[in-house]
Protein backbone atom coordinates (compact mmCIF):
# COMPACT_ATOMS: atom_id res chain seq x y z
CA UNK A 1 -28.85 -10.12 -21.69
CA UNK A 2 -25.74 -12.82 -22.09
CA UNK A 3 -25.91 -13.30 -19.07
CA UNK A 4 -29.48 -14.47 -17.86
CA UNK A 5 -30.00 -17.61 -18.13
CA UNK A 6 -26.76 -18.29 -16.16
CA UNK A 7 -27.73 -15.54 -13.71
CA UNK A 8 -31.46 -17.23 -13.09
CA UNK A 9 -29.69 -20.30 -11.36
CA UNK A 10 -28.78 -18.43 -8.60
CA UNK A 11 -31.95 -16.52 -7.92
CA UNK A 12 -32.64 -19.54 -5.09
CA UNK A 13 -29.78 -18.84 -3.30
CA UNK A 14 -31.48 -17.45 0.03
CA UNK A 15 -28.18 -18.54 2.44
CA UNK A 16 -25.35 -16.51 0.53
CA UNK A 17 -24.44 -13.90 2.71
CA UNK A 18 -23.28 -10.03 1.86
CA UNK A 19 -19.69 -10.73 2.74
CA UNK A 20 -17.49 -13.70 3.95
CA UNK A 21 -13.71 -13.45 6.17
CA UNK A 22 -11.00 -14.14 4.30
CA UNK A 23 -8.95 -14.54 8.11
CA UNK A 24 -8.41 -17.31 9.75
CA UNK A 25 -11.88 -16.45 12.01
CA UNK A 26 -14.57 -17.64 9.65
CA UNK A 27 -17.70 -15.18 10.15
CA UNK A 28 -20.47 -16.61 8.06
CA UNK A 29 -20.55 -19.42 5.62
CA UNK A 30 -19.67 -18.34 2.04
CA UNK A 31 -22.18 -20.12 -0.21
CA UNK A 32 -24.27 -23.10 -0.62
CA UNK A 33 -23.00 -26.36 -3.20
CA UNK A 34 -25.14 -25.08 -5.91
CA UNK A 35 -23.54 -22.35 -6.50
CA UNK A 36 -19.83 -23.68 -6.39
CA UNK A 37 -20.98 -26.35 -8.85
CA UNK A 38 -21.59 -23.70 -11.23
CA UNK A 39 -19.06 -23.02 -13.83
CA UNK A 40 -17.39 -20.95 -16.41
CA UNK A 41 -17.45 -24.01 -18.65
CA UNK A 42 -21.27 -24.18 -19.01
CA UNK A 43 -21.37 -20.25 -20.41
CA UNK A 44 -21.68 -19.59 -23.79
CA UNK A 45 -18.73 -18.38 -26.13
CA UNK A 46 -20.31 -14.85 -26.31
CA UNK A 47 -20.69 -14.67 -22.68
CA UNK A 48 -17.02 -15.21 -22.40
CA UNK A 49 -16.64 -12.95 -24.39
CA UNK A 50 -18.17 -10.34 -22.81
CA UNK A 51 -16.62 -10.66 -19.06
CA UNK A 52 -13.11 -10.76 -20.84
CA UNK A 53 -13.85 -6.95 -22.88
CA UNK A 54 -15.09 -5.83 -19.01
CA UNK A 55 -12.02 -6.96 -18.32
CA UNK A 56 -9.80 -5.37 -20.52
CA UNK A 57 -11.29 -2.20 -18.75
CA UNK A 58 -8.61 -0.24 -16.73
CA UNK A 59 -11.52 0.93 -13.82
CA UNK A 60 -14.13 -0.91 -12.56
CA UNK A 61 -17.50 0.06 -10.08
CA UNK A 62 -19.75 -2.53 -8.53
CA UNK A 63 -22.73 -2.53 -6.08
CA UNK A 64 -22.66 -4.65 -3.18
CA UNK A 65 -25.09 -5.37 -0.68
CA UNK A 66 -24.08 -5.24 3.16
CA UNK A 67 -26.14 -5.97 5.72
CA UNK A 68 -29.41 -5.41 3.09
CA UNK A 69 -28.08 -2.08 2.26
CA UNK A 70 -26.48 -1.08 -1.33
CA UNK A 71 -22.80 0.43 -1.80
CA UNK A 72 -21.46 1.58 -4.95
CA UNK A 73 -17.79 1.45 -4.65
CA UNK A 74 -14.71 1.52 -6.72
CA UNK A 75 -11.58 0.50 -5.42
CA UNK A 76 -9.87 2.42 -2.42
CA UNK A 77 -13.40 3.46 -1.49
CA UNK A 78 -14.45 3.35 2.30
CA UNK A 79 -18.04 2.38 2.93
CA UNK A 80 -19.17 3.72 6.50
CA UNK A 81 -22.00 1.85 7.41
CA UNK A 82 -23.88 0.12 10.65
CA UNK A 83 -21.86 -1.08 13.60
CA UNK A 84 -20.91 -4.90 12.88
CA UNK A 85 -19.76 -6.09 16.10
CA UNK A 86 -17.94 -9.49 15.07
CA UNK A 87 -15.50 -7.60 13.16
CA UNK A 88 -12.04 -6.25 14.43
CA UNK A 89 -9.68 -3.94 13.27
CA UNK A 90 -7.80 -5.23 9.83
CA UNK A 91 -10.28 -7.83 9.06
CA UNK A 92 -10.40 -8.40 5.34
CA UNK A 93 -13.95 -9.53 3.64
CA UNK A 94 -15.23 -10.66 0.87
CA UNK A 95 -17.91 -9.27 -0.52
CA UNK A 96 -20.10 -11.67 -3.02
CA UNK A 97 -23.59 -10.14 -3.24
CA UNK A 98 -23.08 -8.05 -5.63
CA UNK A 99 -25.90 -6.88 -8.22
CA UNK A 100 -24.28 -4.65 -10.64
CA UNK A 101 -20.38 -4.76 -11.77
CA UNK A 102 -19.13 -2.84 -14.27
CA UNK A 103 -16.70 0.03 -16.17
CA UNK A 104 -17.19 3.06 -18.17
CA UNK A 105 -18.53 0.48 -21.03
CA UNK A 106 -19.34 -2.25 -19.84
CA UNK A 107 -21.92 -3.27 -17.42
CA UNK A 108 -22.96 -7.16 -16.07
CA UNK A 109 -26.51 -6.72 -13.99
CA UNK A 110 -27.91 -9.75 -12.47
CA UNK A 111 -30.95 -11.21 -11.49
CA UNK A 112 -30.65 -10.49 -8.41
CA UNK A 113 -27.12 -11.08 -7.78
CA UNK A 114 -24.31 -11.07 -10.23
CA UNK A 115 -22.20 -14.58 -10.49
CA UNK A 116 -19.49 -14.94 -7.77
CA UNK A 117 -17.57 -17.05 -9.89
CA UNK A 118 -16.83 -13.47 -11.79
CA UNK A 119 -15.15 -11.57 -9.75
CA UNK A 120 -13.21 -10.76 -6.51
CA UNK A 121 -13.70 -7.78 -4.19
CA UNK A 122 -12.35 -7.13 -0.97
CA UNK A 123 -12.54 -4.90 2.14
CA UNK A 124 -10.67 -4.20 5.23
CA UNK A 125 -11.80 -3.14 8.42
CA UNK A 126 -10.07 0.08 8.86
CA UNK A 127 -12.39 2.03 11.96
CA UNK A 128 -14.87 1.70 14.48
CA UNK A 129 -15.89 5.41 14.81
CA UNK A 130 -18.45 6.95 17.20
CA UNK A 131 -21.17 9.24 15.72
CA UNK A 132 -21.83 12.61 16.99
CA UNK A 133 -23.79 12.92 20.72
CA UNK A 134 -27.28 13.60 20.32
CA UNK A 135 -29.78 14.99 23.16
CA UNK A 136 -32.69 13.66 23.58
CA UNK A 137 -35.23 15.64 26.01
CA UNK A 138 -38.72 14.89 26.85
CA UNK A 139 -41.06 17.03 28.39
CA UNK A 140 -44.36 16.69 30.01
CA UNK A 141 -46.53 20.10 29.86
CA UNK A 142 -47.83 21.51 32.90
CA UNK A 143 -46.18 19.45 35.38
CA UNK A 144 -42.10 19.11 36.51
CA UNK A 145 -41.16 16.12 34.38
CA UNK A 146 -38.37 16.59 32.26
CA UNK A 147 -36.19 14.13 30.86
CA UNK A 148 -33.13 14.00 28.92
CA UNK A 149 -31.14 11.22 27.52
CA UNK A 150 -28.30 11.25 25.42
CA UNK A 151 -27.63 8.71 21.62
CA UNK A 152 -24.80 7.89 19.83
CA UNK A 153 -24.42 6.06 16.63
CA UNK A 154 -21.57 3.51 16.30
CA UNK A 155 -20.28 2.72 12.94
CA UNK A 156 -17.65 0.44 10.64
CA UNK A 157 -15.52 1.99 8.19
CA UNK A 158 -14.43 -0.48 5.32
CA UNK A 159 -11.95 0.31 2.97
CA UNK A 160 -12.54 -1.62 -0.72
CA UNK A 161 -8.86 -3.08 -1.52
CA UNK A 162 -9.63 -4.95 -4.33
CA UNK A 163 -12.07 -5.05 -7.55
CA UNK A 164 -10.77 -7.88 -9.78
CA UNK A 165 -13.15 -9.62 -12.79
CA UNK A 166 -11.84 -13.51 -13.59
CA UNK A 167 -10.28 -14.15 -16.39
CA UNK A 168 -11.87 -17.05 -18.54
């Protein structure tokens, strides 16, 4: 509970995206003023505190949100989720929505989203697999109509590089 009145100040942040490139191809802006303009230095000593014991942690776990879905990964994870087209192969991300970071401890929960400014996680692009060929037929009874149509699923494979909490 440290950590809500710090965490309420982003709750208005409707523009921060699930992930942002770290290449040199920028995908989606990263955040909006407000929230770079928030700092470490307005916390309170306990809070400080309390991110650097979660830090002293050997392992840590956090859930992200991608594309409005939730992950719960640990590093050298790999997420396989919806097709994102703008990515290519060995793209890194970052991944700043996150709503729950912790360790076998510890755990930070925000309100929705956990600070940025507390952490670092990053992904790589590692696949673009197809999904298995499914077979659609339709029929119409009593007469000669039949139809069949084939589906595939296309998917991204990320692989989580890096979990890092800040050290304040």
């Amino acid at each position: 509970m440290a950590f809500a009145g710090i965490l309420r100040t982003f709750n208005g942040l409707k523009t921060a995206t699930a992930f942002t490139r770290i290449s040199a191809r920028a995908l989606y802006t990263t955040q909006t003023e407000a929230a770079k303009t928030a700092t470490a230095a307005s916390w309170s000593n306990n809070s400080i505190e309390l991110v650097n014991r979660l830090r002293e942690q050997q392992k840590y776990y956090a859930t992200v949100v991608i594309k409005g879905r939730p992950f719960t990964v640990t590093q050298n994870d790999i997420i396989v989720m919806d097709r994102i087209k703008d990515l290519e192969l060995g793209d890194s991300l970052s991944l700043n929505q996150v709503t729950e970071l912790g360790s076998h401890d510890y755990t930070i929960k925000g309100q929705p989203m956990v600070d940025p400014s507390l952490f670092k996680i990053e992904a790589t692009v590692i696949e673009h697999p197809d999904g298995k060929l499914f077979t659609v037929t339709k029929k119409k009874q009593r007469t000669a109509h039949h139809k069949t149509t084939y589906h595939r699923n296309r998917y991204t494979m990320l692989r989580v590089s890096k979990i890092d909490v800040n050290k304040f």
